[in-house]
C-alpha atoms as a PDB file:
ATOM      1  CA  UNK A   1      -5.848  66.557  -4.173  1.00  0.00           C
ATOM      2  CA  UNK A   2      -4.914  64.041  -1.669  1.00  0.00           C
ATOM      3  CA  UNK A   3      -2.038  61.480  -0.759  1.00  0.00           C
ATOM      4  CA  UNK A   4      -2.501  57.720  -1.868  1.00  0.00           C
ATOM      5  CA  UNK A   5      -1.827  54.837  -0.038  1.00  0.00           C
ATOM      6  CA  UNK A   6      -1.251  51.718  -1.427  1.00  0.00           C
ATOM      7  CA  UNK A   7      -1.303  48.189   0.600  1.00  0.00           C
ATOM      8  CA  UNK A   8      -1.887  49.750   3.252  1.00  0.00           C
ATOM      9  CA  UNK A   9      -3.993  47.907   6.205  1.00  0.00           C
ATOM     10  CA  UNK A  10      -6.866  50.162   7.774  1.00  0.00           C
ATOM     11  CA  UNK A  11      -8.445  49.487  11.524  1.00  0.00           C
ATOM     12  CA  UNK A  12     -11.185  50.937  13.071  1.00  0.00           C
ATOM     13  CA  UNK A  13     -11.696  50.903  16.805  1.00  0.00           C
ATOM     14  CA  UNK A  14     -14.539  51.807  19.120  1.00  0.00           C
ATOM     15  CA  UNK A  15     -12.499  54.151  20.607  1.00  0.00           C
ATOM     16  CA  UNK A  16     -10.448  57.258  20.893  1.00  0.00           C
ATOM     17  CA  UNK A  17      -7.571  57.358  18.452  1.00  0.00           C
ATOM     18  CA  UNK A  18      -4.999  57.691  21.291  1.00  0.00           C
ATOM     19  CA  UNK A  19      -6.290  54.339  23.217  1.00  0.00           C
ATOM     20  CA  UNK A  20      -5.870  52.376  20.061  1.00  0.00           C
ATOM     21  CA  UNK A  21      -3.172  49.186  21.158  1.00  0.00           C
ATOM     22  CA  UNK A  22      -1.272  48.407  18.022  1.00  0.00           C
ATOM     23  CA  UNK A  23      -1.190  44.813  18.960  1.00  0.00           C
ATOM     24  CA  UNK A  24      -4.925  44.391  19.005  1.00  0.00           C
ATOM     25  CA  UNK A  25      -4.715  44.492  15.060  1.00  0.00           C
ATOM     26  CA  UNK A  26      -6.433  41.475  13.541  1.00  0.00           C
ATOM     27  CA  UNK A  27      -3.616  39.288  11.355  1.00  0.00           C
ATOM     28  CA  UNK A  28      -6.195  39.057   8.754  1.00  0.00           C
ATOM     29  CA  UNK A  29      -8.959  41.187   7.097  1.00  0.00           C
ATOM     30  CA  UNK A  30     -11.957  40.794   8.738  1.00  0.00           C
ATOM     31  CA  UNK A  31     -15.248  42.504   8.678  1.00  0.00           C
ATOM     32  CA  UNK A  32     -18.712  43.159   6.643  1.00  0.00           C
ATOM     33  CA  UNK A  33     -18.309  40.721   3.690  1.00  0.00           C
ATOM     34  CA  UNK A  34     -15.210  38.638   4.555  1.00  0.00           C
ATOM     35  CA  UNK A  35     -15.593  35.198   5.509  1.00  0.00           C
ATOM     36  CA  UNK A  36     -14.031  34.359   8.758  1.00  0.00           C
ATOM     37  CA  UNK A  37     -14.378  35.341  12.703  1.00  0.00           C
ATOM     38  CA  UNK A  38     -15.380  38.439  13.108  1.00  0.00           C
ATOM     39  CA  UNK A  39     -13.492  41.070  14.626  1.00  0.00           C
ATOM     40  CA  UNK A  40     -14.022  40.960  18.625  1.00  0.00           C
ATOM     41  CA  UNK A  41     -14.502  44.966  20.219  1.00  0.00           C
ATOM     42  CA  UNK A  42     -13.153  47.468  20.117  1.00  0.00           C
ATOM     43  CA  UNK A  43     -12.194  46.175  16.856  1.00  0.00           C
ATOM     44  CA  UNK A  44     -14.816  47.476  14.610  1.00  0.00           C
ATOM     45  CA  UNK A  45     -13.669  46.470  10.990  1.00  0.00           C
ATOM     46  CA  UNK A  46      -9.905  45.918   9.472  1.00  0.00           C
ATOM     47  CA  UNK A  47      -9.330  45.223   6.293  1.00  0.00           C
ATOM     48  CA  UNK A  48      -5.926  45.731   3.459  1.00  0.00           C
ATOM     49  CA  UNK A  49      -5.788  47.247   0.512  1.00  0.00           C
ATOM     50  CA  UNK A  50      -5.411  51.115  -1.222  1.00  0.00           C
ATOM     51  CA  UNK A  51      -6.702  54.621   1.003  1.00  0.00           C
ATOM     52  CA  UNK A  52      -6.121  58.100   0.293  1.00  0.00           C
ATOM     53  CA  UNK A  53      -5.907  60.522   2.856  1.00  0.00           C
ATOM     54  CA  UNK A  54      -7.612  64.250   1.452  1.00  0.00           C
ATOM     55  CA  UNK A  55      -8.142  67.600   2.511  1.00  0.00           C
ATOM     56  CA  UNK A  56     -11.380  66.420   3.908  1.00  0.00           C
ATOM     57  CA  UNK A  57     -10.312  63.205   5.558  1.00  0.00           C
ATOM     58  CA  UNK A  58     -10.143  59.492   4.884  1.00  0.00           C
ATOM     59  CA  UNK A  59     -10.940  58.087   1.378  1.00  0.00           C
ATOM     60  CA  UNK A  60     -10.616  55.744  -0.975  1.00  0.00           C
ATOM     61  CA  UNK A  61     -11.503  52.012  -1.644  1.00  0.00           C
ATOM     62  CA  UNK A  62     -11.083  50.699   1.680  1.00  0.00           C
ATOM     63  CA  UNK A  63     -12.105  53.649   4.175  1.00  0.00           C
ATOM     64  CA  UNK A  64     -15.540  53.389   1.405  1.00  0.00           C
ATOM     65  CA  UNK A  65     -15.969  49.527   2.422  1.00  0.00           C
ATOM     66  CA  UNK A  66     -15.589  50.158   6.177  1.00  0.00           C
ATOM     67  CA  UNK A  67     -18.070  53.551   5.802  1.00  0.00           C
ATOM     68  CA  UNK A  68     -21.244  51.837   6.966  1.00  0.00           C
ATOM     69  CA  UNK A  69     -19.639  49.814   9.904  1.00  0.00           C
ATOM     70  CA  UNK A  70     -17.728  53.045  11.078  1.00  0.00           C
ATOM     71  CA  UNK A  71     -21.118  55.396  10.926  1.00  0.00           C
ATOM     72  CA  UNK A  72     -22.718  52.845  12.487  1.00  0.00           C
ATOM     73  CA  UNK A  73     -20.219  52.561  14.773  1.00  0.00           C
ATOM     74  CA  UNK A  74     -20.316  56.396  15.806  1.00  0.00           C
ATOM     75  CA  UNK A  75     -23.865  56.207  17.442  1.00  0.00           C
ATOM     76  CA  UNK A  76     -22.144  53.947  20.046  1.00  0.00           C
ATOM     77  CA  UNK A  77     -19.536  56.223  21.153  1.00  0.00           C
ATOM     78  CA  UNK A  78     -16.077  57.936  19.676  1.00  0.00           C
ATOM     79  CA  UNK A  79     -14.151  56.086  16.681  1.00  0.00           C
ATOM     80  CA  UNK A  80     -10.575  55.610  15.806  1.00  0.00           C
ATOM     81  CA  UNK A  81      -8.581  54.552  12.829  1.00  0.00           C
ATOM     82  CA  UNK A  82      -5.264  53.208  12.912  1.00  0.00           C
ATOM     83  CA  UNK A  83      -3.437  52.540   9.430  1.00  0.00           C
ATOM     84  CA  UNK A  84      -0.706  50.312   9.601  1.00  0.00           C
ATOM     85  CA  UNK A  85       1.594  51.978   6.390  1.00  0.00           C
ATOM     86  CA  UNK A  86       3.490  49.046   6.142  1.00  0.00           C
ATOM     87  CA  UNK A  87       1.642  45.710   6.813  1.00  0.00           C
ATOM     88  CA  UNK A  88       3.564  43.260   4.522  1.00  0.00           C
ATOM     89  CA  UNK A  89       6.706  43.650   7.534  1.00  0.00           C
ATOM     90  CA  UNK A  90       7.014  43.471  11.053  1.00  0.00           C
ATOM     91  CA  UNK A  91       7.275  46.265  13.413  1.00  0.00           C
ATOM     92  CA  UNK A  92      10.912  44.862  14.350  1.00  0.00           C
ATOM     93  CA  UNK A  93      11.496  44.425  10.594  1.00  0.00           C
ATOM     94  CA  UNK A  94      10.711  47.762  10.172  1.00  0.00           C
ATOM     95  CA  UNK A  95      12.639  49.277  12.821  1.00  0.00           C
ATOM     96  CA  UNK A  96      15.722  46.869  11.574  1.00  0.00           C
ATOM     97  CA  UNK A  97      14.875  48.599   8.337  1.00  0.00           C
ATOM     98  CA  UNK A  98      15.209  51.754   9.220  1.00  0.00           C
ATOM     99  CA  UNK A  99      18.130  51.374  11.413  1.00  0.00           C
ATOM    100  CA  UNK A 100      19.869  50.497   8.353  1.00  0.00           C
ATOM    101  CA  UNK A 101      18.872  53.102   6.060  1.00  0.00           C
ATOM    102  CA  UNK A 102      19.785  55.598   8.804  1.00  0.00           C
ATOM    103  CA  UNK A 103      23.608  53.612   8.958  1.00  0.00           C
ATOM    104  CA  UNK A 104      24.430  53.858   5.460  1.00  0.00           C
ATOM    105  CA  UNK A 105      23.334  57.033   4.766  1.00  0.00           C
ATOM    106  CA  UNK A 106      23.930  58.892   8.206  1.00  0.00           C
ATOM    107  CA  UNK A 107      24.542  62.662   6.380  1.00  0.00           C
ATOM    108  CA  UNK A 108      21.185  62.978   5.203  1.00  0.00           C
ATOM    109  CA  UNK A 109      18.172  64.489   6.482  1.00  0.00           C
ATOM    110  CA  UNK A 110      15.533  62.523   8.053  1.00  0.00           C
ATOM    111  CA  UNK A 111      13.050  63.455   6.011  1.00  0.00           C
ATOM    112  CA  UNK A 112      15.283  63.009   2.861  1.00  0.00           C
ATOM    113  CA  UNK A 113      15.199  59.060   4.050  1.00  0.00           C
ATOM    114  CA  UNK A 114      11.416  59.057   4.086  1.00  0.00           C
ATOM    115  CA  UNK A 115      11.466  58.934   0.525  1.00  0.00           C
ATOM    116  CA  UNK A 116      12.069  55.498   0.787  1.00  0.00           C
ATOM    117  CA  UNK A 117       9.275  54.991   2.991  1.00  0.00           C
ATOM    118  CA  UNK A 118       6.503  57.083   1.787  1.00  0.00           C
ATOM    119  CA  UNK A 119       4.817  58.952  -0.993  1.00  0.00           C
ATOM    120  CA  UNK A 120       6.216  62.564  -1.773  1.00  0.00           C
ATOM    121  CA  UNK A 121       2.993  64.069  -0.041  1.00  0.00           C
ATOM    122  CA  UNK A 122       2.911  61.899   2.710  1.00  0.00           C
ATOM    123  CA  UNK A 123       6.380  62.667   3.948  1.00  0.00           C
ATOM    124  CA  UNK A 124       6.076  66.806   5.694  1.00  0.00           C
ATOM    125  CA  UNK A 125       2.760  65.643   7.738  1.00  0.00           C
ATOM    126  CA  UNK A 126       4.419  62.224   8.592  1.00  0.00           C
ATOM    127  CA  UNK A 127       7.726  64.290  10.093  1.00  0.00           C
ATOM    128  CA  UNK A 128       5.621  66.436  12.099  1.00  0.00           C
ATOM    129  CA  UNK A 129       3.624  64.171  13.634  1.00  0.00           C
ATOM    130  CA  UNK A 130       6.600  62.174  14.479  1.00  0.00           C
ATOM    131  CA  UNK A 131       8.223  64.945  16.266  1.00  0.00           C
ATOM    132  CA  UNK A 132      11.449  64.115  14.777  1.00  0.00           C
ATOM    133  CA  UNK A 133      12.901  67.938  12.695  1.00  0.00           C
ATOM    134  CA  UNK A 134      13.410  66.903   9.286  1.00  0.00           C
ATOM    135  CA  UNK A 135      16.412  68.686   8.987  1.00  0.00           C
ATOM    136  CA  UNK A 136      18.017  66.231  11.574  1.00  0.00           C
ATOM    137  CA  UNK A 137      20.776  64.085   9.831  1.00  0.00           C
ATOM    138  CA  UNK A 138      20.445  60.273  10.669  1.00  0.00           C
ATOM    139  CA  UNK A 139      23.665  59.720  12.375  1.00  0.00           C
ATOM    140  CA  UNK A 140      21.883  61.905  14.830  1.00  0.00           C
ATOM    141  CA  UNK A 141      18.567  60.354  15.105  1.00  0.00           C
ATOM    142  CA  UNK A 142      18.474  57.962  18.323  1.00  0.00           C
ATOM    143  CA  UNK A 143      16.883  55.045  19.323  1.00  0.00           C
ATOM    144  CA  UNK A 144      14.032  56.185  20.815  1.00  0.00           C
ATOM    145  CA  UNK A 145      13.290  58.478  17.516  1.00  0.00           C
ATOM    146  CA  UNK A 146      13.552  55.237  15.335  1.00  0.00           C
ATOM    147  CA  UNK A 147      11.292  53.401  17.222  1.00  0.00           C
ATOM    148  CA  UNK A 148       8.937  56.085  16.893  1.00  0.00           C
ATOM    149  CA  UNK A 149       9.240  56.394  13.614  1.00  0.00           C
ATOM    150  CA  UNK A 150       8.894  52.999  13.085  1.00  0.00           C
ATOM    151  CA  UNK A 151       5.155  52.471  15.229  1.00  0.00           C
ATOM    152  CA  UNK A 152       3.962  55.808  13.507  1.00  0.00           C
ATOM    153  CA  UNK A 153       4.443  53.812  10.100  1.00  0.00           C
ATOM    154  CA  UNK A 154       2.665  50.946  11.837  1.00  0.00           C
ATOM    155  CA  UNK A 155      -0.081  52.801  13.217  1.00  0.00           C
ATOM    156  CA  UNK A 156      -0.791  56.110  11.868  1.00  0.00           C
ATOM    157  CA  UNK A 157      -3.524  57.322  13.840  1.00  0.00           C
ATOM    158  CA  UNK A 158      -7.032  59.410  13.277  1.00  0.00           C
ATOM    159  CA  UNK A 159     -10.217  59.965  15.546  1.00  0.00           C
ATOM    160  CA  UNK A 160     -13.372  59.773  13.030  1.00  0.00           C
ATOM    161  CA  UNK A 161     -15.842  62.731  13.169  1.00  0.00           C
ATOM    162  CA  UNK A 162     -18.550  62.093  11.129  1.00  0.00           C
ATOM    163  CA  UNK A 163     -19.360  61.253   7.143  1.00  0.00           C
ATOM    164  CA  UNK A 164     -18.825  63.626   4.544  1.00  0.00           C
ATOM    165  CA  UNK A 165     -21.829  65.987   3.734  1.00  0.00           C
ATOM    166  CA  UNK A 166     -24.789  64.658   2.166  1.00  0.00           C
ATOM    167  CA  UNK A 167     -24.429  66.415  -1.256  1.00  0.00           C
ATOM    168  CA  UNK A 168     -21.341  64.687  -2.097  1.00  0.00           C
ATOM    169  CA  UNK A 169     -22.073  60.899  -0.744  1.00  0.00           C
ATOM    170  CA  UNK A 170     -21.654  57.557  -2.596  1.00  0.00           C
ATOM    171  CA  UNK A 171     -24.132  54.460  -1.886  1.00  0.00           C
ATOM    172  CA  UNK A 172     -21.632  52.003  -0.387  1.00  0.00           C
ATOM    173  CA  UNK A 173     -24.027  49.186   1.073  1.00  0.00           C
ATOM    174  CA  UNK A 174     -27.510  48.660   1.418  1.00  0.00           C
ATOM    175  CA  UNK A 175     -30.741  48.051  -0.754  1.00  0.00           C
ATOM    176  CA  UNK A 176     -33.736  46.355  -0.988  1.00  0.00           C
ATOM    177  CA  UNK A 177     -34.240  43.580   1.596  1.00  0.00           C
ATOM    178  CA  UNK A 178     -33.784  40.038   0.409  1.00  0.00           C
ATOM    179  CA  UNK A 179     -36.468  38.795   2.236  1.00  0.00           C
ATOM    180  CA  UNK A 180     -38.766  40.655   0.326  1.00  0.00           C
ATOM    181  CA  UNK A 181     -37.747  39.150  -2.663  1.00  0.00           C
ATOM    182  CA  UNK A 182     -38.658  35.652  -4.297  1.00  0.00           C
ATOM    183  CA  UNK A 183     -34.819  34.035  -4.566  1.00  0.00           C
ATOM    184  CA  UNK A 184     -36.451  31.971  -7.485  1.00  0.00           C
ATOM    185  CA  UNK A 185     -37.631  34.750  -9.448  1.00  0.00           C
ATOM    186  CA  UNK A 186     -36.493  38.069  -8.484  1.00  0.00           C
ATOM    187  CA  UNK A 187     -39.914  39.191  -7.730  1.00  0.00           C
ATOM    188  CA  UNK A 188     -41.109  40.892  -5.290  1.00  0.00           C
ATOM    189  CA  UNK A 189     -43.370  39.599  -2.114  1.00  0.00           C
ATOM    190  CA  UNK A 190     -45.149  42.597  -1.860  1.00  0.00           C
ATOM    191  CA  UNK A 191     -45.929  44.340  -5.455  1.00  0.00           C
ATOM    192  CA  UNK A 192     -47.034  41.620  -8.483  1.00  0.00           C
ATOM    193  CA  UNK A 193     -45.335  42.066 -11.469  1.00  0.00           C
ATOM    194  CA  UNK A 194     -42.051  43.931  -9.731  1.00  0.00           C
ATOM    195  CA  UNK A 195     -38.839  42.568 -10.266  1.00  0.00           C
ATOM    196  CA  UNK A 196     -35.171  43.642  -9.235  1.00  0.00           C
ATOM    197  CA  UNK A 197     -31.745  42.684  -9.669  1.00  0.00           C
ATOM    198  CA  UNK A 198     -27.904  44.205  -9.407  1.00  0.00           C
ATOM    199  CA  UNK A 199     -27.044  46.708  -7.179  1.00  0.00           C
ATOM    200  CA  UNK A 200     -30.378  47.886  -5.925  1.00  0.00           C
ATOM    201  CA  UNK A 201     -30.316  44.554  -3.628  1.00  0.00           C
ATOM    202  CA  UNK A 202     -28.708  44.174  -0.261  1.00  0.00           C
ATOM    203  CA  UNK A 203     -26.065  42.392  -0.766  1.00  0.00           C
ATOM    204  CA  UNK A 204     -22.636  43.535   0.302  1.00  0.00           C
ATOM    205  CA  UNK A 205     -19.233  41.824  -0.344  1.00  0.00           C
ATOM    206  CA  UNK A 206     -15.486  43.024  -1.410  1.00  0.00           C
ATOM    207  CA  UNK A 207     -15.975  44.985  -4.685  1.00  0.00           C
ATOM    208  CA  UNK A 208     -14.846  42.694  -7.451  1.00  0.00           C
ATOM    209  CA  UNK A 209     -15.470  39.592  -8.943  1.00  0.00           C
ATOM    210  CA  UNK A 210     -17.376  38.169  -6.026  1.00  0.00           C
ATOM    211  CA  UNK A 211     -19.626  40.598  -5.466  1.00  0.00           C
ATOM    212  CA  UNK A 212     -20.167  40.965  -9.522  1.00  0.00           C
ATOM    213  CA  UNK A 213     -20.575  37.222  -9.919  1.00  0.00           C
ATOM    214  CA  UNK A 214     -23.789  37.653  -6.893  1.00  0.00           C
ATOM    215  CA  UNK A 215     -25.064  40.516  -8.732  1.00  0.00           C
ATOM    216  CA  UNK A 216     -24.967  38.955 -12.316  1.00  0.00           C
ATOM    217  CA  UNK A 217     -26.421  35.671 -11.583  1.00  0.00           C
ATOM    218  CA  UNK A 218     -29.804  36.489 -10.863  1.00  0.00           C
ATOM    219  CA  UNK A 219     -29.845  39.253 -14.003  1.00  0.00           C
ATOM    220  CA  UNK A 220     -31.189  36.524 -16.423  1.00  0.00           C
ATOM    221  CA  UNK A 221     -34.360  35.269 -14.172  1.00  0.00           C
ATOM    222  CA  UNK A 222     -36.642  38.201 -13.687  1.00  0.00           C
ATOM    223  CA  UNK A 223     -36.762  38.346 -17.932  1.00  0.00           C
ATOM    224  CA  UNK A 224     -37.326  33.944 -17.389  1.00  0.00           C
ATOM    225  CA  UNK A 225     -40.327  34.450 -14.992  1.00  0.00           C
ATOM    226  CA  UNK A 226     -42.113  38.093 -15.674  1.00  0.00           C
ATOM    227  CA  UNK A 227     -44.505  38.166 -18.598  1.00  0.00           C
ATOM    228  CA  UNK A 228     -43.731  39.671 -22.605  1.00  0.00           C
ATOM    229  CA  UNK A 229     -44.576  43.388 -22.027  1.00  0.00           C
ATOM    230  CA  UNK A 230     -47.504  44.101 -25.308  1.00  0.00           C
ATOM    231  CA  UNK A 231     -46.113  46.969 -27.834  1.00  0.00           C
ATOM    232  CA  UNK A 232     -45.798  50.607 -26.295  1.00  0.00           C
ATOM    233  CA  UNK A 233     -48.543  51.279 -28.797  1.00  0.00           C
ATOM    234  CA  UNK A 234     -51.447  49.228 -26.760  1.00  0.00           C
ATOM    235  CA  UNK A 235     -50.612  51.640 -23.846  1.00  0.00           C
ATOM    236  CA  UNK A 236     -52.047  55.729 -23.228  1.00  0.00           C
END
C-alpha cells in the first residue's frame, strides 16, 4: 500500500536531490510529449498531475510518464526528484497559509494541522523529515519552522536509484520505429504483407485522448490496403 498524491507537480533534475533549487521549477509542464520549450538542464522532465509514493518508491501516472526520460537520464550521472505538494499556490501563499492555520488553532499539535495539508499517510514521514516534533503545539512553532514546513510542501525531495526489477515492469514508451513503416498504409518497409497499428508503434504522448486519437486513426488502413486473407481451410 502506498500514499496518493493528487495535483501534485513532479521534477526531475540531473542531479543530487539536495542540489535541487526550488526556483529552477518550470511554470509549466514540459517534457517527452508536451508541446512547448523544452526543459533546459538540469531540468530533466516536469510535469502535473496524480503520484503515489510506495514501499518501493515513486509511482503512479506521472512518475510512469517521466520513467524513460529519468532511466535515461541515470546513465548520465545521479537523479533527483522534487515534488512540489502544492503547485496550484505560491510558496508565500503557502507559508501565509499556514501561518494562519497555526494562529487560529495555536493548542494543537503540529501534526494534528497537517491534516489539512496532506493525506492521512503522508503526514508521520512528512513531520519527520521536517524536523519539526509533532507533538509541538502551533503557538510554539516559529518562523523558521513554518518556512520549512512550507518549502518541504513545495519541494519534497528524493534521489532516484534505479527502475523497479524487471519481473514487475510496465511498457511506458517505445515501439516499432515509424520510419519503418509506410504512413499511408501501415505496412511495413521491410517485411511484405506486415502491418501494425496501436500501441506497438512509437509514438508517445500524455495518456488520454490525444494519444488514443494517434493510435486509433491509423486502425482502419492496414484492413483498406492488405489483401482478403482465403478461408483457414486453404491453409496446412
Amino acid at each position: 500500500m502506498g500514499s496518493s498524491l493528487h495535483n501534485v507537480k513532479l521534477t526531475a533534475f540531473q542531479q543530487h536531490a539536495d542540489e535541487i533549487d526550488p526556483l529552477q521549477v518550470p511554470s509549466r509542464d514540459s517534457g517527452r510529449g508536451i508541446k512547448g520549450p523544452k526543459p533546459l538542464l538540469p531540468v530533466i522532465e516536469s510535469r502535473t498531475g496524480d503520484a503515489m509514493i510506495t514501499h518501493f518508491g515513486l509511482s503512479g501516472p506521472i512518475a510512469l510518464e517521466m520513467s524513460l526520460a529519468i532511466i535515461d537520464a541515470l546513465e548520465y550521472g545521479p537523479v533527483g526528484v522534487s515534488i512540489d505538494l502544492k503547485p496550484e499556490i505560491s510558496s508565500m501563499e503557502l507559508i501565509s497559509k499556514l501561518q494562519l492555520q497555526f494562529k487560529l488553532h495555536s493548542k494543537r499539535t503540529y501534526q494534528t494541522i497537517m491534516q489539512s495539508f496532506l493525506s492521512h499517510k503522508m503526514i508521520e514521514p512528512f513531520v519527520a523529515l521536517s524536523g519539526v516534533p509533532g507533538e509541538k503545539t502551533a503557538n510554539h512553532i516559529n518562523s523558521l519552522e513554518t518556512e520549512r514546513i512550507g518549502g518541504l510542501l513545495k519541494s519534497l525531495r528524493f534521489n532516484i536509484k534505479g527502475p523497479y526489477s524487471m519481473s514487475t515492469a510496465m511498457v511506458t514508451a517505445g515501439g516499432l520505429a515509424l520510419d519503418e513503416i509506410d504512413s499511408q498504409t501501415m505496412a511495413s518497409k521491410l517485411v511484405n504483407g506486415l502491418y501494425f497499428c496501436g500501441e506497438v508503434l512509437d509514438l508517445d504522448a500524455i495518456p488520454g485522448a490525444i494519444i488514443s486519437r494517434r493510435l486509433f486513426l491509423p486502425a482502419g488502413w492496414p484492413g483498406k490496403s492488405c489483401k482478403i486473407i482465403e478461408p483457414w481451410r486453404n491453409y496446412r
